[in-house]
PDB file of N, CA and C in Angstrom:
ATOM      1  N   UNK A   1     168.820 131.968  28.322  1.00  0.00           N
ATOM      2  CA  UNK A   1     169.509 131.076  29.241  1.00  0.00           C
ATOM      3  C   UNK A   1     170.020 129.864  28.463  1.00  0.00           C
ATOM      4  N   UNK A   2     171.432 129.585  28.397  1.00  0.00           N
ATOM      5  CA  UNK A   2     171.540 128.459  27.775  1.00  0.00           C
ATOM      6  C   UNK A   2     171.674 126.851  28.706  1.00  0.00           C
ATOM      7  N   UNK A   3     171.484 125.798  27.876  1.00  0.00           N
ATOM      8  CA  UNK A   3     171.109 124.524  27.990  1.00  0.00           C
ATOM      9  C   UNK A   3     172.020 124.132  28.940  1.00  0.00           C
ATOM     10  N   UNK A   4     171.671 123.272  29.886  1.00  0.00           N
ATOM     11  CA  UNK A   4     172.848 122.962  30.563  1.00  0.00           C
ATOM     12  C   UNK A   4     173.853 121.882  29.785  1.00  0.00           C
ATOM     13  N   UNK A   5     175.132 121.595  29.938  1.00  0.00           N
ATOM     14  CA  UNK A   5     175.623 120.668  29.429  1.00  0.00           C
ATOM     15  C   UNK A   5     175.139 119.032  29.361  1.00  0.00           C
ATOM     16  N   UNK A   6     174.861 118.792  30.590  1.00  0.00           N
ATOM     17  CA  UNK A   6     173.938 117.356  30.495  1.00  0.00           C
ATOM     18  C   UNK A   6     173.259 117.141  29.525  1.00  0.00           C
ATOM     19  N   UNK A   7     172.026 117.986  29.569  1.00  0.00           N
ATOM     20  CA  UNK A   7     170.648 117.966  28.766  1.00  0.00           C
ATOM     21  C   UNK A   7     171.556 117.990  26.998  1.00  0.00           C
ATOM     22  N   UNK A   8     172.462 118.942  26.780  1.00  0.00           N
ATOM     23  CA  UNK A   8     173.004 118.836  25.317  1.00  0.00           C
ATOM     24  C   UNK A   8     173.411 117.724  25.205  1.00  0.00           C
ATOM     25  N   UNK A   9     174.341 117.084  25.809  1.00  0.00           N
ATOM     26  CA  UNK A   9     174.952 115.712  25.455  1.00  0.00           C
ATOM     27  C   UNK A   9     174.051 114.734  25.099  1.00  0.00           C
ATOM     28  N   UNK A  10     173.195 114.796  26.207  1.00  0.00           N
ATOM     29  CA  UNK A  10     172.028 113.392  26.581  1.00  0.00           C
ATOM     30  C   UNK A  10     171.162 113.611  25.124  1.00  0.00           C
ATOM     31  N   UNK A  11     170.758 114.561  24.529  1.00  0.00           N
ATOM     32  CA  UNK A  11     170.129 115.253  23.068  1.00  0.00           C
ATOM     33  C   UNK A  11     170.989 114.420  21.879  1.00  0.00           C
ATOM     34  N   UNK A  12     172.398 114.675  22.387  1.00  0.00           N
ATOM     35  CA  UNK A  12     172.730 114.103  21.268  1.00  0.00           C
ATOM     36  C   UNK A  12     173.302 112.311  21.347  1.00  0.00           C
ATOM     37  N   UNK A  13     173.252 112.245  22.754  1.00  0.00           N
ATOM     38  CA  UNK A  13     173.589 110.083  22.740  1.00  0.00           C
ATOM     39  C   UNK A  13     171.718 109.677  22.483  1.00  0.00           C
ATOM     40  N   UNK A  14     170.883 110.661  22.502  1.00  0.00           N
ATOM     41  CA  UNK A  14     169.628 109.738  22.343  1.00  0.00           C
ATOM     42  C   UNK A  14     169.332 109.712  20.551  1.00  0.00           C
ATOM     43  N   UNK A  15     169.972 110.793  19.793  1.00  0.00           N
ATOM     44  CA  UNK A  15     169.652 111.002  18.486  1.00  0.00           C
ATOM     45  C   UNK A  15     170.620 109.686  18.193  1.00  0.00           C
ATOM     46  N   UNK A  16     171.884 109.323  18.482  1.00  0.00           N
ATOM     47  CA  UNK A  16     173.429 108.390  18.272  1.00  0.00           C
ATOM     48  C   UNK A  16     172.055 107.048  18.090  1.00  0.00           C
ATOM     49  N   UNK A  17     171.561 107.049  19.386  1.00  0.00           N
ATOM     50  CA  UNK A  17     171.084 105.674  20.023  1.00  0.00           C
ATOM     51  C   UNK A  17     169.950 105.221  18.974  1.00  0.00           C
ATOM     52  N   UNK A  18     169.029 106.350  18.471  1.00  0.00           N
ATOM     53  CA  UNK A  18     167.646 105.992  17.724  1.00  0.00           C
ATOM     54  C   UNK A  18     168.439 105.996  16.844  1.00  0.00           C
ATOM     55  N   UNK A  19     169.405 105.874  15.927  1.00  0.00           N
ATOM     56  CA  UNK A  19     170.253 105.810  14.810  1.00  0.00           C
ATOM     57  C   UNK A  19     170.648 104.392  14.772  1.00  0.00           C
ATOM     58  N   UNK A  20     171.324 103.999  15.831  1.00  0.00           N
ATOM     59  CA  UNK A  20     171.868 103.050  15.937  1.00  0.00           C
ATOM     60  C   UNK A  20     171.401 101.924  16.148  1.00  0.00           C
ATOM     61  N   UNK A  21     170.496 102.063  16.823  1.00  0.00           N
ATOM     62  CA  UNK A  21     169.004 101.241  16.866  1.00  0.00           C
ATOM     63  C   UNK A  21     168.404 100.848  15.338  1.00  0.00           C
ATOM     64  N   UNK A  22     168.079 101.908  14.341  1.00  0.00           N
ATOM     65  CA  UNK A  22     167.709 101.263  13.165  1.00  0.00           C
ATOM     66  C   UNK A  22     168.548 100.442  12.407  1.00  0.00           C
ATOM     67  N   UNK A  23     169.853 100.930  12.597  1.00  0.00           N
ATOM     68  CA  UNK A  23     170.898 100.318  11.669  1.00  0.00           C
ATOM     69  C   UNK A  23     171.329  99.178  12.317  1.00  0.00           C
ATOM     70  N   UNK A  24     170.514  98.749  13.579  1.00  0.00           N
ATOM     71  CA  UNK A  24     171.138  97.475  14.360  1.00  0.00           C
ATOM     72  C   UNK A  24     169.796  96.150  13.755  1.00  0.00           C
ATOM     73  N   UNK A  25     168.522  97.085  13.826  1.00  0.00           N
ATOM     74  CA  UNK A  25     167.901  95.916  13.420  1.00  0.00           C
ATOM     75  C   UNK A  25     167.904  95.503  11.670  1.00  0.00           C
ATOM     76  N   UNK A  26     168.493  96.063  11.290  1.00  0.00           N
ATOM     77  CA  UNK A  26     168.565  95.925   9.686  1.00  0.00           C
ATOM     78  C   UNK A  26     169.968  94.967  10.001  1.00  0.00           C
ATOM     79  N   UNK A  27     170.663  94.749  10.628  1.00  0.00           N
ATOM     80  CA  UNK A  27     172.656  94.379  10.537  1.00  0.00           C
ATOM     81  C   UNK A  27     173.331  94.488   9.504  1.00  0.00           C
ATOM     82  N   UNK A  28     172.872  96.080   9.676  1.00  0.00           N
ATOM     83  CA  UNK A  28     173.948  97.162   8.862  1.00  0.00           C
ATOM     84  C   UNK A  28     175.031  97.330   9.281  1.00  0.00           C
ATOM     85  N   UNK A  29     176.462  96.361   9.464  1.00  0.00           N
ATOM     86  CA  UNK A  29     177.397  96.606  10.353  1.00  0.00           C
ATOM     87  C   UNK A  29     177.889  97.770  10.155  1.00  0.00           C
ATOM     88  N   UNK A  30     178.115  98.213   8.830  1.00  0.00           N
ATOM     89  CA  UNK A  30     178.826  99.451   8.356  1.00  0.00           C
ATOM     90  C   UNK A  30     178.224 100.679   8.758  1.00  0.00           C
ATOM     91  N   UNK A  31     176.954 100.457   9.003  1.00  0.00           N
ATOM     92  CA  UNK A  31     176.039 101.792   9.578  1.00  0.00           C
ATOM     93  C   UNK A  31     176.815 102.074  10.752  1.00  0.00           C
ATOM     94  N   UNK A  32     176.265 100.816  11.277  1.00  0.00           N
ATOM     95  CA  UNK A  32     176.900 100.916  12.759  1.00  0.00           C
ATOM     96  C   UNK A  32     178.138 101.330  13.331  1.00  0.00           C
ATOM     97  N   UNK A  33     179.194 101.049  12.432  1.00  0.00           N
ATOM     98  CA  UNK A  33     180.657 101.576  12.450  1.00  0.00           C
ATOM     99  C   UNK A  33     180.373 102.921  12.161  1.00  0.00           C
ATOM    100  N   UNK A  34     180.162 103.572  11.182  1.00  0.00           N
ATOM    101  CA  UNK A  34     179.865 104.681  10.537  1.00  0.00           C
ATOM    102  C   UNK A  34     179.282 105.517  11.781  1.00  0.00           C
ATOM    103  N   UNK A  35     178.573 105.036  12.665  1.00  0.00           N
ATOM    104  CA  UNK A  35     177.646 106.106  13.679  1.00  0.00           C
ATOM    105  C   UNK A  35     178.225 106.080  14.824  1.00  0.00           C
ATOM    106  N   UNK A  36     179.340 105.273  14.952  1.00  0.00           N
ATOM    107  CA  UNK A  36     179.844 104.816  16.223  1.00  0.00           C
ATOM    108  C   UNK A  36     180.914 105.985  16.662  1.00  0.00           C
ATOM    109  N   UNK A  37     181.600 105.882  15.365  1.00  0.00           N
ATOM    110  CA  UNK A  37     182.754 106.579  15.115  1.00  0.00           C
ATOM    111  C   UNK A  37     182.214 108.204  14.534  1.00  0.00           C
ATOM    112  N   UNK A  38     180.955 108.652  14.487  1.00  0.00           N
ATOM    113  CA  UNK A  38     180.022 109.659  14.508  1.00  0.00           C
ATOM    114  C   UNK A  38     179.924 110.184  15.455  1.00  0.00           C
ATOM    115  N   UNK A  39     179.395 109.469  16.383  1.00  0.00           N
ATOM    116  CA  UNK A  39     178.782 109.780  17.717  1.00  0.00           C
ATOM    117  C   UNK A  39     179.953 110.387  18.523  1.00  0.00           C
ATOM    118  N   UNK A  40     181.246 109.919  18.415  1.00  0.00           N
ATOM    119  CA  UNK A  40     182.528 110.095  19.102  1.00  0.00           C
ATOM    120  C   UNK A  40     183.159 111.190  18.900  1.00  0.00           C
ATOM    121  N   UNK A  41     183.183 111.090  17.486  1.00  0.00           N
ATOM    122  CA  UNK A  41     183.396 112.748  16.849  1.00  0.00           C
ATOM    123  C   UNK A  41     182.680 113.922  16.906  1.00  0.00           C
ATOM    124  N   UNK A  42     181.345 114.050  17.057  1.00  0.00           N
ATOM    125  CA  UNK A  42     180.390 114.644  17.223  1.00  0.00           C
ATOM    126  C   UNK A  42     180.559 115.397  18.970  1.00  0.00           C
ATOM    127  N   UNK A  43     180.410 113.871  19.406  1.00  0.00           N
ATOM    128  CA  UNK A  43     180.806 114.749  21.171  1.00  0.00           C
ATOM    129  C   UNK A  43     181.734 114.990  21.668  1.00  0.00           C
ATOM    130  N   UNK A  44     183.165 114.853  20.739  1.00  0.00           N
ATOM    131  CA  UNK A  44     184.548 115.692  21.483  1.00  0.00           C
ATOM    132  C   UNK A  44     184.112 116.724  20.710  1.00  0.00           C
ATOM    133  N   UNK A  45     183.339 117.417  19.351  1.00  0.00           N
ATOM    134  CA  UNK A  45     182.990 118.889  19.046  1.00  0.00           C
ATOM    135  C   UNK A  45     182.580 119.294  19.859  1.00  0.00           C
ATOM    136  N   UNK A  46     181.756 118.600  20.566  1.00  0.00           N
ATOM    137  CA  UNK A  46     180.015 119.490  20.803  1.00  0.00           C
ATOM    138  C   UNK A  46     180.801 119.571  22.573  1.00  0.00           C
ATOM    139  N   UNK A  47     181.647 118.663  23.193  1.00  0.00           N
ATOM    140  CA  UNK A  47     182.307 119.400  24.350  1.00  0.00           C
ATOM    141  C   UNK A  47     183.561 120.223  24.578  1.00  0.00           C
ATOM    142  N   UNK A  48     184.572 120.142  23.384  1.00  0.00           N
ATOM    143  CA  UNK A  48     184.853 121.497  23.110  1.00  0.00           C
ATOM    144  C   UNK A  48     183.927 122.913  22.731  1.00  0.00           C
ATOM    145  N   UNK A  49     182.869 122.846  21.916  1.00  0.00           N
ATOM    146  CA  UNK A  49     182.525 124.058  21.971  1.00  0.00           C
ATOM    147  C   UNK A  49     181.258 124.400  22.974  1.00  0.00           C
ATOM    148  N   UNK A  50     181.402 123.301  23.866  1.00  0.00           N
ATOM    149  CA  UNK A  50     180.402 123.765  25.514  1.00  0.00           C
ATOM    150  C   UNK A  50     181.824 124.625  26.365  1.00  0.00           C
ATOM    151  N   UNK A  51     183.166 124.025  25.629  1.00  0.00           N
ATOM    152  CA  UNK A  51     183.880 124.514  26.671  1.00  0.00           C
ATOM    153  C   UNK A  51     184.153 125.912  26.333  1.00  0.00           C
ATOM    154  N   UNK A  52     184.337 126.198  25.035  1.00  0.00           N
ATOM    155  CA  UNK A  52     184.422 127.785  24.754  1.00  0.00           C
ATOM    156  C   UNK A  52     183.324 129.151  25.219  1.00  0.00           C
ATOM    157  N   UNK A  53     181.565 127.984  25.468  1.00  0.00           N
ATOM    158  CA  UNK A  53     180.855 128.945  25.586  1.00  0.00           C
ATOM    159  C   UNK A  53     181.023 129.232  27.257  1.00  0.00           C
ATOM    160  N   UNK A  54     181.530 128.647  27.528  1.00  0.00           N
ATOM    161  CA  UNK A  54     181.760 128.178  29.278  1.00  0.00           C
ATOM    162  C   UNK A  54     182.810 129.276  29.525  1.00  0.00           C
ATOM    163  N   UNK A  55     183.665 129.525  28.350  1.00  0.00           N
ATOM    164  CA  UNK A  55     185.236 130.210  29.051  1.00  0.00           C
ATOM    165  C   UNK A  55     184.453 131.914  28.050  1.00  0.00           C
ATOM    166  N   UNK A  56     183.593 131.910  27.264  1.00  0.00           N
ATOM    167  CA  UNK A  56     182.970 132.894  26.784  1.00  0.00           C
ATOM    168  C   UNK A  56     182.027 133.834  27.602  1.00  0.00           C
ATOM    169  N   UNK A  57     181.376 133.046  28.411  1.00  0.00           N
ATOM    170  CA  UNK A  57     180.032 133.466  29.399  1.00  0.00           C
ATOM    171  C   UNK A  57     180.949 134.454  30.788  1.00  0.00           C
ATOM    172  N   UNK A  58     179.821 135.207  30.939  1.00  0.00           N
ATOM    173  CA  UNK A  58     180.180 136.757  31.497  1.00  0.00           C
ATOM    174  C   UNK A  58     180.462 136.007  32.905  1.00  0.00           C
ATOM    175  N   UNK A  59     181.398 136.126  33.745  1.00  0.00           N
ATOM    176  CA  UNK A  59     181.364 136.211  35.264  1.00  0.00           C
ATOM    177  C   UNK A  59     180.314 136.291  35.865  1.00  0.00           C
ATOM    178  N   UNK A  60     180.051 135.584  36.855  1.00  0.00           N
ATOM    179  CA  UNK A  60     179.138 136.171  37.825  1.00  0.00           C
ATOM    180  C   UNK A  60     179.760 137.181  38.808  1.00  0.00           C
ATOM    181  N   UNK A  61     178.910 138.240  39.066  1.00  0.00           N
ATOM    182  CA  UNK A  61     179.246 139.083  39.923  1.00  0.00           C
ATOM    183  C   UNK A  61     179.735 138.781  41.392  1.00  0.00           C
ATOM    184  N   UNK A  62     180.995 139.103  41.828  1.00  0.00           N
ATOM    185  CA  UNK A  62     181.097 138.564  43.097  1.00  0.00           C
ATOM    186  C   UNK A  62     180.364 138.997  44.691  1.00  0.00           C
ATOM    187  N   UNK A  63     180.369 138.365  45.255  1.00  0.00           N
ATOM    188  CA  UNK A  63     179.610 138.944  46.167  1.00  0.00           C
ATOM    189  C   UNK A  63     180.300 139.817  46.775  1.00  0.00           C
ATOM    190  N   UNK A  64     181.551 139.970  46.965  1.00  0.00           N
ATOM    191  CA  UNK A  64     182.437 141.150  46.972  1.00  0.00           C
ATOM    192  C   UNK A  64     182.238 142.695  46.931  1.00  0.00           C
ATOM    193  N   UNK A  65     181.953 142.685  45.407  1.00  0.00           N
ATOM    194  CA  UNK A  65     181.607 144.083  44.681  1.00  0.00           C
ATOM    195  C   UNK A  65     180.567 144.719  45.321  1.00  0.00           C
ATOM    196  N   UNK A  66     180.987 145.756  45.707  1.00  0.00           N
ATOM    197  CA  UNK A  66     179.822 146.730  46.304  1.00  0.00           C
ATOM    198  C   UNK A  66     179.979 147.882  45.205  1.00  0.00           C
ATOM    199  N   UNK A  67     178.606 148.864  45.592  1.00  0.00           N
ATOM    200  CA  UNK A  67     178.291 149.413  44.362  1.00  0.00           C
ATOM    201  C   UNK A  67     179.150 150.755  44.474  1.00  0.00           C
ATOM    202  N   UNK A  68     179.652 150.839  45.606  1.00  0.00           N
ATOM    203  CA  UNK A  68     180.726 152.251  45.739  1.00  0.00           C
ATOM    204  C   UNK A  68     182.156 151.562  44.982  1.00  0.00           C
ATOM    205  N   UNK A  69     182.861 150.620  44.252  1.00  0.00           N
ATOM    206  CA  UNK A  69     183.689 150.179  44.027  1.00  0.00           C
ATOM    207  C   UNK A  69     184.073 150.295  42.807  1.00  0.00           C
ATOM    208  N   UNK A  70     185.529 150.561  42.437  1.00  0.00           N
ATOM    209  CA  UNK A  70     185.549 151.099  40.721  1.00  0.00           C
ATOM    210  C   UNK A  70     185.930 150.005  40.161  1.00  0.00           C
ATOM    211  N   UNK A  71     185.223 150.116  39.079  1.00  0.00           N
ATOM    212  CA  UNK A  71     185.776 149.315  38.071  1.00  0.00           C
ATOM    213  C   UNK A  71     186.859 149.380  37.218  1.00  0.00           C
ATOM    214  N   UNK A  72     187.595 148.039  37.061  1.00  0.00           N
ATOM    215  CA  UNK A  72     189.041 147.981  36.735  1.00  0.00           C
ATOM    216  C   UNK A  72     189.623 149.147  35.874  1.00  0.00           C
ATOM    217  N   UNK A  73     189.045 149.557  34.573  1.00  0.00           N
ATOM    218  CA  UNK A  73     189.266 150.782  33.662  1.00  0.00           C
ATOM    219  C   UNK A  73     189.693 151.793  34.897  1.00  0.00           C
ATOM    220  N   UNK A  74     188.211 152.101  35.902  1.00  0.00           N
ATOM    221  CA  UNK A  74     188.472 153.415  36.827  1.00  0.00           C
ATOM    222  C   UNK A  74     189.904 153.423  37.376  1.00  0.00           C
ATOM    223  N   UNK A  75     190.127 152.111  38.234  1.00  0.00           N
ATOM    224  CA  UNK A  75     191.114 151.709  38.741  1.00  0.00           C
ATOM    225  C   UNK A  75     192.682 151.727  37.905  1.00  0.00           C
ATOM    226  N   UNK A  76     192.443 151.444  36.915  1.00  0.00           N
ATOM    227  CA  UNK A  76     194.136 152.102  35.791  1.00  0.00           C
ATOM    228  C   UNK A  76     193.884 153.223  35.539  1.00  0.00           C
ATOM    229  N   UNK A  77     192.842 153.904  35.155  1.00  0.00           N
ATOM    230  CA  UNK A  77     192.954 155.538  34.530  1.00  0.00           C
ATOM    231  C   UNK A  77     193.481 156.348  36.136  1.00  0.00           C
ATOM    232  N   UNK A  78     193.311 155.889  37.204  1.00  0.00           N
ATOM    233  CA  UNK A  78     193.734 156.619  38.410  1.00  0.00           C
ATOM    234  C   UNK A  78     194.977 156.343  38.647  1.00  0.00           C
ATOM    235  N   UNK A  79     195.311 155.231  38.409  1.00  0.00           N
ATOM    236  CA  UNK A  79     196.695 154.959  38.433  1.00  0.00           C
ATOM    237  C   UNK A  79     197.589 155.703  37.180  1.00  0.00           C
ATOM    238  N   UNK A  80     197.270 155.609  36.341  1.00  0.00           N
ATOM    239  CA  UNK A  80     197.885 156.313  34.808  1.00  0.00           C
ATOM    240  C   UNK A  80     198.071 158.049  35.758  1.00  0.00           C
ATOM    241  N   UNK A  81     196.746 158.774  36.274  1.00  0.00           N
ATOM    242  CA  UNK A  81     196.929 159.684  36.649  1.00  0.00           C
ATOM    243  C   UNK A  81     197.795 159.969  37.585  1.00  0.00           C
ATOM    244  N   UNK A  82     198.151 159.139  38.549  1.00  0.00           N
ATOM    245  CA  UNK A  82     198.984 159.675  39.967  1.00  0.00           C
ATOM    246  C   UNK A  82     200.629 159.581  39.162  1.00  0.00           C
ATOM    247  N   UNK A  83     200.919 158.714  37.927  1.00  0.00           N
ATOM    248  CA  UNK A  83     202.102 158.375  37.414  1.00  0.00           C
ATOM    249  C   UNK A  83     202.591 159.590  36.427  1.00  0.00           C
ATOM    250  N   UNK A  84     201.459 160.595  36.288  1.00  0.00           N
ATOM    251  CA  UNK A  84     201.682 161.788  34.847  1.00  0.00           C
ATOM    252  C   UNK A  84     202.874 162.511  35.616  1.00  0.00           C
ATOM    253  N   UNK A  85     203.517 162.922  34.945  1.00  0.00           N
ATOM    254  CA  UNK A  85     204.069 163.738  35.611  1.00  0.00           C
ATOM    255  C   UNK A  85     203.608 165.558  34.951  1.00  0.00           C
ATOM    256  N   UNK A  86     203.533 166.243  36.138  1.00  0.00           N
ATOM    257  CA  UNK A  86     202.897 167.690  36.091  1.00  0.00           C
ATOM    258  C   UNK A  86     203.405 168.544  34.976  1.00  0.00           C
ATOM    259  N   UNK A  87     204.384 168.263  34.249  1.00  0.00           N
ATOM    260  CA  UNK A  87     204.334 169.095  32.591  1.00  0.00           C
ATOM    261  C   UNK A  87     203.429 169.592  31.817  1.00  0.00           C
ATOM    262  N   UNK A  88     202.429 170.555  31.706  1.00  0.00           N
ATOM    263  CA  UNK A  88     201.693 170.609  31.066  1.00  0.00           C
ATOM    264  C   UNK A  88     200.328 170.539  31.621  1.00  0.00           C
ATOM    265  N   UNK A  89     200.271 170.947  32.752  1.00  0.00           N
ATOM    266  CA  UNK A  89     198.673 170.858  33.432  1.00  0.00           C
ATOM    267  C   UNK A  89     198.740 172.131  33.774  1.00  0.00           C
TER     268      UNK A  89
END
């Protein structure tokens, strides 16, 4: 089961934050720039590739589908068939 999106993000602004936190009590400004502009880059990756696993992940089944119902393949190979024309059968 994967992570929900919240819980990933929030994983990674609390790792940003305990980062930023050390480099704040030292006044490491450059840290701080450095993690700022980290943190930003990091989470337009990390929500583009929530969005790929999002457009990757299987359908849920609709409540629709009953179990007498063909599946799409069935549904073109029957169609391919009614279109043959009788040459050769």
């Amino acid at each position: 089961m994967a992570r929900p999106r919240e819980h990933i993000v929030a994983n990674l602004e609390a790792l940003y934050r305990e980062a930023h936190g050390r480099a704040q009590a030292v006044a490491d400004q450059a840290e701080m720039a450095r993690l700022d502009f980290g943190f930003r880059r990091d989470q337009l990756y990390l929500e583009v590739l929530l969005d790929v696993r999002e457009l990757l992940a299987p359908a849920p089944a609709s409540p629709e589908v009953q179990k007498g119902d063909k599946s799409v393949l069935e549904q073109i190979s029957n169609l391919r068939d009614l279109t043959r024309l009788p040459f050769g059968r």
